[in-house]
Protein backbone atom coordinates (compact mmCIF):
# COMPACT_ATOMS: atom_id res chain seq x y z
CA UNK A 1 0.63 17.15 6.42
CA UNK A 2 1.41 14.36 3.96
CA UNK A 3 1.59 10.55 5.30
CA UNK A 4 4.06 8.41 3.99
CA UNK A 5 3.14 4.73 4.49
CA UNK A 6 4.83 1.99 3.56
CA UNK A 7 3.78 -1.80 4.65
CA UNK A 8 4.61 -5.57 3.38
CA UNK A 9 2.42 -8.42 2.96
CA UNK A 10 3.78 -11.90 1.25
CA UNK A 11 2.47 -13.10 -1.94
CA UNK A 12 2.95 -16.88 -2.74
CA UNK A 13 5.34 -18.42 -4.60
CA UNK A 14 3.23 -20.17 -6.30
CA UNK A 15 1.02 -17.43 -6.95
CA UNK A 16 4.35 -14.84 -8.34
CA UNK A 17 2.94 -14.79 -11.91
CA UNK A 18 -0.62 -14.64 -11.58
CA UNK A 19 -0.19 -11.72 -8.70
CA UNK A 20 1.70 -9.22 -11.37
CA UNK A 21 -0.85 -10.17 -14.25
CA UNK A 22 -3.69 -9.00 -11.94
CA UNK A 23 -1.59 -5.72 -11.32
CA UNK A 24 -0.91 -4.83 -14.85
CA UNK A 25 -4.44 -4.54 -15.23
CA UNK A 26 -6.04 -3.11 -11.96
CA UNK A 27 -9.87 -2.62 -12.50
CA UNK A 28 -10.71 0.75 -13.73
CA UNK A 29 -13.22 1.34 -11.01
CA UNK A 30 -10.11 0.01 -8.22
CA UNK A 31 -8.18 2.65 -9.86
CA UNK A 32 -10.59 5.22 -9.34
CA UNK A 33 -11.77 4.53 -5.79
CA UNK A 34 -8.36 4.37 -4.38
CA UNK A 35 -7.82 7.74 -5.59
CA UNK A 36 -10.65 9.10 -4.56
CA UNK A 37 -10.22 7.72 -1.32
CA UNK A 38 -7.14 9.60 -0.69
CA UNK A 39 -4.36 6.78 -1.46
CA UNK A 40 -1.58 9.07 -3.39
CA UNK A 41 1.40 7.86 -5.35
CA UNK A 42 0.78 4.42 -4.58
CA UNK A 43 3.16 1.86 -5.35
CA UNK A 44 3.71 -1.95 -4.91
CA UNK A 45 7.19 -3.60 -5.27
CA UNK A 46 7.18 -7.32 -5.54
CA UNK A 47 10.41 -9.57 -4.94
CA UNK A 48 10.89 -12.78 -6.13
CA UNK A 49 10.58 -14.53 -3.27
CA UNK A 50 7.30 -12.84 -2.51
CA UNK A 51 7.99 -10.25 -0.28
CA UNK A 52 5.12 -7.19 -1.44
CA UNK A 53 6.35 -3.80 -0.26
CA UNK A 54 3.78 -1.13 -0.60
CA UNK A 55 4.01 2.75 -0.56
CA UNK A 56 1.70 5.47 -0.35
CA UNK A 57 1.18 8.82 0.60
CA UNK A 58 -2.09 10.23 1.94
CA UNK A 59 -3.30 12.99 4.28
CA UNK A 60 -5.24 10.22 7.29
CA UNK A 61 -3.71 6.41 6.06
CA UNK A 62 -7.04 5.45 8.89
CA UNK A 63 -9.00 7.52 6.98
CA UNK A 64 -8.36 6.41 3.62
CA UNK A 65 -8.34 2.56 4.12
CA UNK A 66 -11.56 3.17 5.97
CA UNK A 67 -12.76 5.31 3.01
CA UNK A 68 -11.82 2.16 0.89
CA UNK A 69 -13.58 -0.52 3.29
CA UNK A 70 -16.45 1.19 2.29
CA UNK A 71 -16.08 0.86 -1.72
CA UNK A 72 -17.63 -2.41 -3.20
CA UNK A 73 -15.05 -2.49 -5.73
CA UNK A 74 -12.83 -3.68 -2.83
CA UNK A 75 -14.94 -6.11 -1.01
CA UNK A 76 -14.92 -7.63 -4.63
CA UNK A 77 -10.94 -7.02 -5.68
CA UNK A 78 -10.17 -8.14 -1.36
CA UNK A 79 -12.33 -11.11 -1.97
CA UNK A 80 -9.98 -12.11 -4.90
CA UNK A 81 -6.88 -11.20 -3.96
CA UNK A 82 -6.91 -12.84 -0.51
CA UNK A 83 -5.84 -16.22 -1.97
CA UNK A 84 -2.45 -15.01 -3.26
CA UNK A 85 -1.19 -14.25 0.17
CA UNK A 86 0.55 -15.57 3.14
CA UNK A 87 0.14 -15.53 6.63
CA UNK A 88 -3.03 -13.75 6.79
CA UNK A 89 -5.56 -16.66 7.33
CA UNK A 90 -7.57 -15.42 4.85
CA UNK A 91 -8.45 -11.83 5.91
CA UNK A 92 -8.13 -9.57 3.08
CA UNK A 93 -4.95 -8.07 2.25
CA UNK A 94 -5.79 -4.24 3.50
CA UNK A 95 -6.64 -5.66 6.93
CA UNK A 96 -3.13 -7.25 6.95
CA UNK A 97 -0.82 -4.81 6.22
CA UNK A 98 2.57 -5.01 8.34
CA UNK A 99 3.08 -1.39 8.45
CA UNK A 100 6.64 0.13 8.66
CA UNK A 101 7.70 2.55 10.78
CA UNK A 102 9.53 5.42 8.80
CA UNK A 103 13.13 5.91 10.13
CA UNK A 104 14.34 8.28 7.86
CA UNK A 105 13.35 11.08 5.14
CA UNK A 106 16.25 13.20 3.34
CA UNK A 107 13.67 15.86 2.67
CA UNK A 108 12.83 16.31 6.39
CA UNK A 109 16.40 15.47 7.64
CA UNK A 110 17.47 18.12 5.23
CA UNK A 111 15.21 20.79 6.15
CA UNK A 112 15.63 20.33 9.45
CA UNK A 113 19.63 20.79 9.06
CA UNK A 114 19.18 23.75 7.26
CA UNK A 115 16.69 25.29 9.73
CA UNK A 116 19.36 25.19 12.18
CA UNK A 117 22.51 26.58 10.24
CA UNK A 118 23.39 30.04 11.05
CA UNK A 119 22.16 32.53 8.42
């Protein structure tokens, strides 16, 4: 079964410009192990006060950042990034991850209504 994981983080003000530059132009070898590692239709949303929402979905979210703890590429692209966020003392950014709890799906909510009407 499919995870669906979505987390914040808070990028600095400061740091708003710089932080989508670096994203329009993800490493090609970043690219590559995070799909290898199992991190599906990822996503990042960025506000303009900061606020980073991210969204994935993988089979084992444990599995797949452990996967990616692994990967050079992101001890290096961690190492880098750390500086652009808040209120994680300087641990990288994929060991800070606020992670959501998911409240509601219309796809499962759905199914699970229809399961139950009379046939």
């Amino acid at each position: 079964m499919t995870q669906r994981v979505c987390f914040t983080l808070r990028v600095r003000r400061d740091r708003l410009g710089e932080y989508r530059e670096r994203h329009a132009a993800v490493w090609p070898d970043m690219l590559r192990a995070l799909a290898e590692t199992g991190w599906g239709n990822y996503s990042l949303f960025l506000s303009d006060d900061g606020l980073l929402v991210g969204y994935l979905e993988t089979e084992d979210f444990e599995a797949a950042n452990a996967a990616m703890a692994e990967r050079d590429v992101n001890t290096r692209w961690q190492t880098e990034m750390a500086p652009f966020f808040e209120g994680t003392d300087g641990a990288p950014a994929d060991q800070s991850f606020n992670v959501l709890t998911e409240v509601f799906h219309l796809e499962d909510q759905l199914a699970a209504a229809e399961a139950k009407e009379p046939k």
